[in-house]
N, C-alpha and C. Protein backbone atom coordinates (compact mmCIF):
# COMPACT_ATOMS: atom_id res chain seq x y z
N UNK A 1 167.43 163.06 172.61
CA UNK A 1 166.60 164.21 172.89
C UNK A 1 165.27 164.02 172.15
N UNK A 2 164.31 164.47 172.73
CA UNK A 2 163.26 164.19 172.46
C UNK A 2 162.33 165.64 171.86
N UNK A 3 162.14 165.62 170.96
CA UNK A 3 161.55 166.85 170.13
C UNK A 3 159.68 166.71 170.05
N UNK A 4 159.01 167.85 170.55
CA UNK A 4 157.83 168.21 170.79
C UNK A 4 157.34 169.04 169.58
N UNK A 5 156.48 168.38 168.43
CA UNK A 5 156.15 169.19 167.58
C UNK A 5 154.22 169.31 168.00
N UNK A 6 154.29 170.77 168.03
CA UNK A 6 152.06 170.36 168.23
C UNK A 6 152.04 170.93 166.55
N UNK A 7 151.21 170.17 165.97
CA UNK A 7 150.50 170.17 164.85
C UNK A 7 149.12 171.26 164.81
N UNK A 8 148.80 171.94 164.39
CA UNK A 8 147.96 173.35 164.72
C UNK A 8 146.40 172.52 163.50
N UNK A 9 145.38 172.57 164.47
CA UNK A 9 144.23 172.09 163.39
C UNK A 9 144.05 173.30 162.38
N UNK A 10 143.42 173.14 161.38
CA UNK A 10 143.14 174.27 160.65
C UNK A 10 141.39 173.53 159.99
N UNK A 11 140.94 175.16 159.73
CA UNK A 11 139.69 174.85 159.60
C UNK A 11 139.51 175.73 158.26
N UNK A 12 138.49 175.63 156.94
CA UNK A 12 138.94 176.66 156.33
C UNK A 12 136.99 176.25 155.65
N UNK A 13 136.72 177.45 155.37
CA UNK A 13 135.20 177.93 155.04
C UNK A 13 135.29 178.64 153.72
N UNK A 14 133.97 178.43 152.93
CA UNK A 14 134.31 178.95 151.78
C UNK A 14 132.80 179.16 151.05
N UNK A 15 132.28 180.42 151.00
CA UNK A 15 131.14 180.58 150.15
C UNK A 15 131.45 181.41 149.16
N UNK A 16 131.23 180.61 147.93
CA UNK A 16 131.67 181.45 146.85
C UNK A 16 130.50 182.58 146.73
N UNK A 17 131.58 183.46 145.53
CA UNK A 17 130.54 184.62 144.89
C UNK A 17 129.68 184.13 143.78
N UNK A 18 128.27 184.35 144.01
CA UNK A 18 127.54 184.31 143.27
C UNK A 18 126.72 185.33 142.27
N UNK A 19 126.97 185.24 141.00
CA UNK A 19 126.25 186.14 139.92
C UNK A 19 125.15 184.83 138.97
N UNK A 20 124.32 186.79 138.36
CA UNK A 20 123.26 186.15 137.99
C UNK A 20 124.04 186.17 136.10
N UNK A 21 122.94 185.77 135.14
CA UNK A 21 123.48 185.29 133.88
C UNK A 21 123.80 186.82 132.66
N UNK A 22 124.03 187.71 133.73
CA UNK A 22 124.82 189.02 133.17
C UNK A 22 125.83 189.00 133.78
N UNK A 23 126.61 188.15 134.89
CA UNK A 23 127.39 188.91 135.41
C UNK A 23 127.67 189.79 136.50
N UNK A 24 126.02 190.40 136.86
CA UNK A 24 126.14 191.12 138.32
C UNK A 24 126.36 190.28 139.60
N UNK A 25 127.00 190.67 140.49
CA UNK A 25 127.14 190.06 141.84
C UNK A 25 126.17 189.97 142.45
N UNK A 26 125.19 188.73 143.03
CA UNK A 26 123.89 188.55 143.70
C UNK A 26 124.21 188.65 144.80
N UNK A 27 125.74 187.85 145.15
CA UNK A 27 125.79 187.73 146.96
C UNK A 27 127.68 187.71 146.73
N UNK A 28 128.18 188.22 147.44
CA UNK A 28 129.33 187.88 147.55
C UNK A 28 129.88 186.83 148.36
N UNK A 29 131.27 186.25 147.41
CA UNK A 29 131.96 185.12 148.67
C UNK A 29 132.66 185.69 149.61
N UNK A 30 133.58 184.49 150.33
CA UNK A 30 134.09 185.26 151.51
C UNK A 30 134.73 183.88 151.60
N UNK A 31 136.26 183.75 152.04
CA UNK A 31 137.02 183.04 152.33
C UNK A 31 137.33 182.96 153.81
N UNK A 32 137.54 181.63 154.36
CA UNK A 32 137.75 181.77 155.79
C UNK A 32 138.74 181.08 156.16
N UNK A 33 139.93 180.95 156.55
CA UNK A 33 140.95 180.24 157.20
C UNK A 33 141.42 180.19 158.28
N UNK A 34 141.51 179.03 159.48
CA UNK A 34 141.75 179.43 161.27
C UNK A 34 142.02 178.18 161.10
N UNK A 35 143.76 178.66 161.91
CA UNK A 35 144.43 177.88 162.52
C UNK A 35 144.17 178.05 163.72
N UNK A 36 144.68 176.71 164.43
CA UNK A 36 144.24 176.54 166.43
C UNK A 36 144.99 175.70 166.91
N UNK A 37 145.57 175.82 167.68
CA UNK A 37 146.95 174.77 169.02
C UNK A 37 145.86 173.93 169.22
N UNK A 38 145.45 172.68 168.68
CA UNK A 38 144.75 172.00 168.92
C UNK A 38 144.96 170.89 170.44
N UNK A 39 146.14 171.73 170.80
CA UNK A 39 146.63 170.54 172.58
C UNK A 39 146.02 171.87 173.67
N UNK A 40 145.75 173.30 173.19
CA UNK A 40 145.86 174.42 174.31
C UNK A 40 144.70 175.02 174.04
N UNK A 41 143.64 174.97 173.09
CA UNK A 41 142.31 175.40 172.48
C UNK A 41 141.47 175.76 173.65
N UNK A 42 140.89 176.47 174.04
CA UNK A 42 139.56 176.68 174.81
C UNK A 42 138.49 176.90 173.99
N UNK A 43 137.71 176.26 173.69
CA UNK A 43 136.16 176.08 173.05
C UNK A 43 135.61 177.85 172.88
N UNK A 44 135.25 178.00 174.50
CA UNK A 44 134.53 179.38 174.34
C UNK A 44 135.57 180.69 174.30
N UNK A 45 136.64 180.36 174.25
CA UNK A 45 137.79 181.90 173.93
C UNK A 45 137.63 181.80 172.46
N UNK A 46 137.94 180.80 171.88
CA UNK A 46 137.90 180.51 170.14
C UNK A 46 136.79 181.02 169.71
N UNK A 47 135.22 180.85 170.36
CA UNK A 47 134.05 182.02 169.72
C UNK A 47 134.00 182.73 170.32
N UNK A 48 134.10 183.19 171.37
CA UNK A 48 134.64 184.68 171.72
C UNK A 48 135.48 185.69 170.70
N UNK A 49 136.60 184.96 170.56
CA UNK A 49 136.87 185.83 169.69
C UNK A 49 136.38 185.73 168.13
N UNK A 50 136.40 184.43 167.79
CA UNK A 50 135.87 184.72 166.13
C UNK A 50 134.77 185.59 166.44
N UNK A 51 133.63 185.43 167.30
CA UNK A 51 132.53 186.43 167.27
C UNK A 51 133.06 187.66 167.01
N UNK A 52 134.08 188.54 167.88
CA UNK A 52 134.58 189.43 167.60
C UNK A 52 135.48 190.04 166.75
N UNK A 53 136.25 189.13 166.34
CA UNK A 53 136.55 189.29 165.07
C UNK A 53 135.44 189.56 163.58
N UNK A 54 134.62 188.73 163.57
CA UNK A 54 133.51 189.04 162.61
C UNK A 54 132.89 190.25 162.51
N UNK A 55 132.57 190.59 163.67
CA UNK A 55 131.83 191.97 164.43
C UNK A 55 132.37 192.83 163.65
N UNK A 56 134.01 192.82 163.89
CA UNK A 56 134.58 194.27 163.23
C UNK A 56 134.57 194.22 162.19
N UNK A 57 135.01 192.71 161.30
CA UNK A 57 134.66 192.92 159.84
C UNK A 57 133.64 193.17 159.40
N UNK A 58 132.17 192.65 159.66
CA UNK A 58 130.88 193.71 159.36
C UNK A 58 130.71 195.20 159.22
N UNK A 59 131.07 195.76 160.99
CA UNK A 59 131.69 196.97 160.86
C UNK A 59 131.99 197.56 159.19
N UNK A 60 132.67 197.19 158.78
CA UNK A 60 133.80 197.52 157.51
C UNK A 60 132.79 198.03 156.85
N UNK A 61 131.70 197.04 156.41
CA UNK A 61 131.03 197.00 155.63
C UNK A 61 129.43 197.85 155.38
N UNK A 62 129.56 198.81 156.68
CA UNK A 62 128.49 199.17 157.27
C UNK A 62 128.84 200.84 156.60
């Protein structure tokens, strides 16, 4: 028997938080992690949705 494993790409982003030499926060980081069926992926559904996904997290912040 023959066993089918798909291996999922992962992509992961990372801007740290930055302070100035007191300590205050200048810019904040933000961690990013996305996994993807790298055999079943569609290019423009994948920014489709991260776009929309982002959207709402801004939202949050508004």
């Amino acid at each position: 028997m023959v066993t089918l494993k798909i291996i999922p790409q992962k992509f992961s982003f990372e801007k740290p938080t930055l302070t100035n030499g007191k300590g205050e926060i200048i810019s904040h980081g933000i961690n990013v992690s996305i996994d993807i069926d790298s055999f079943q992926a569609d290019k423009r559904e994948i920014k489709k949705d991260l776009t929309a996904i982002f959207a709402e997290v801004l939202e949050c912040f508004d």
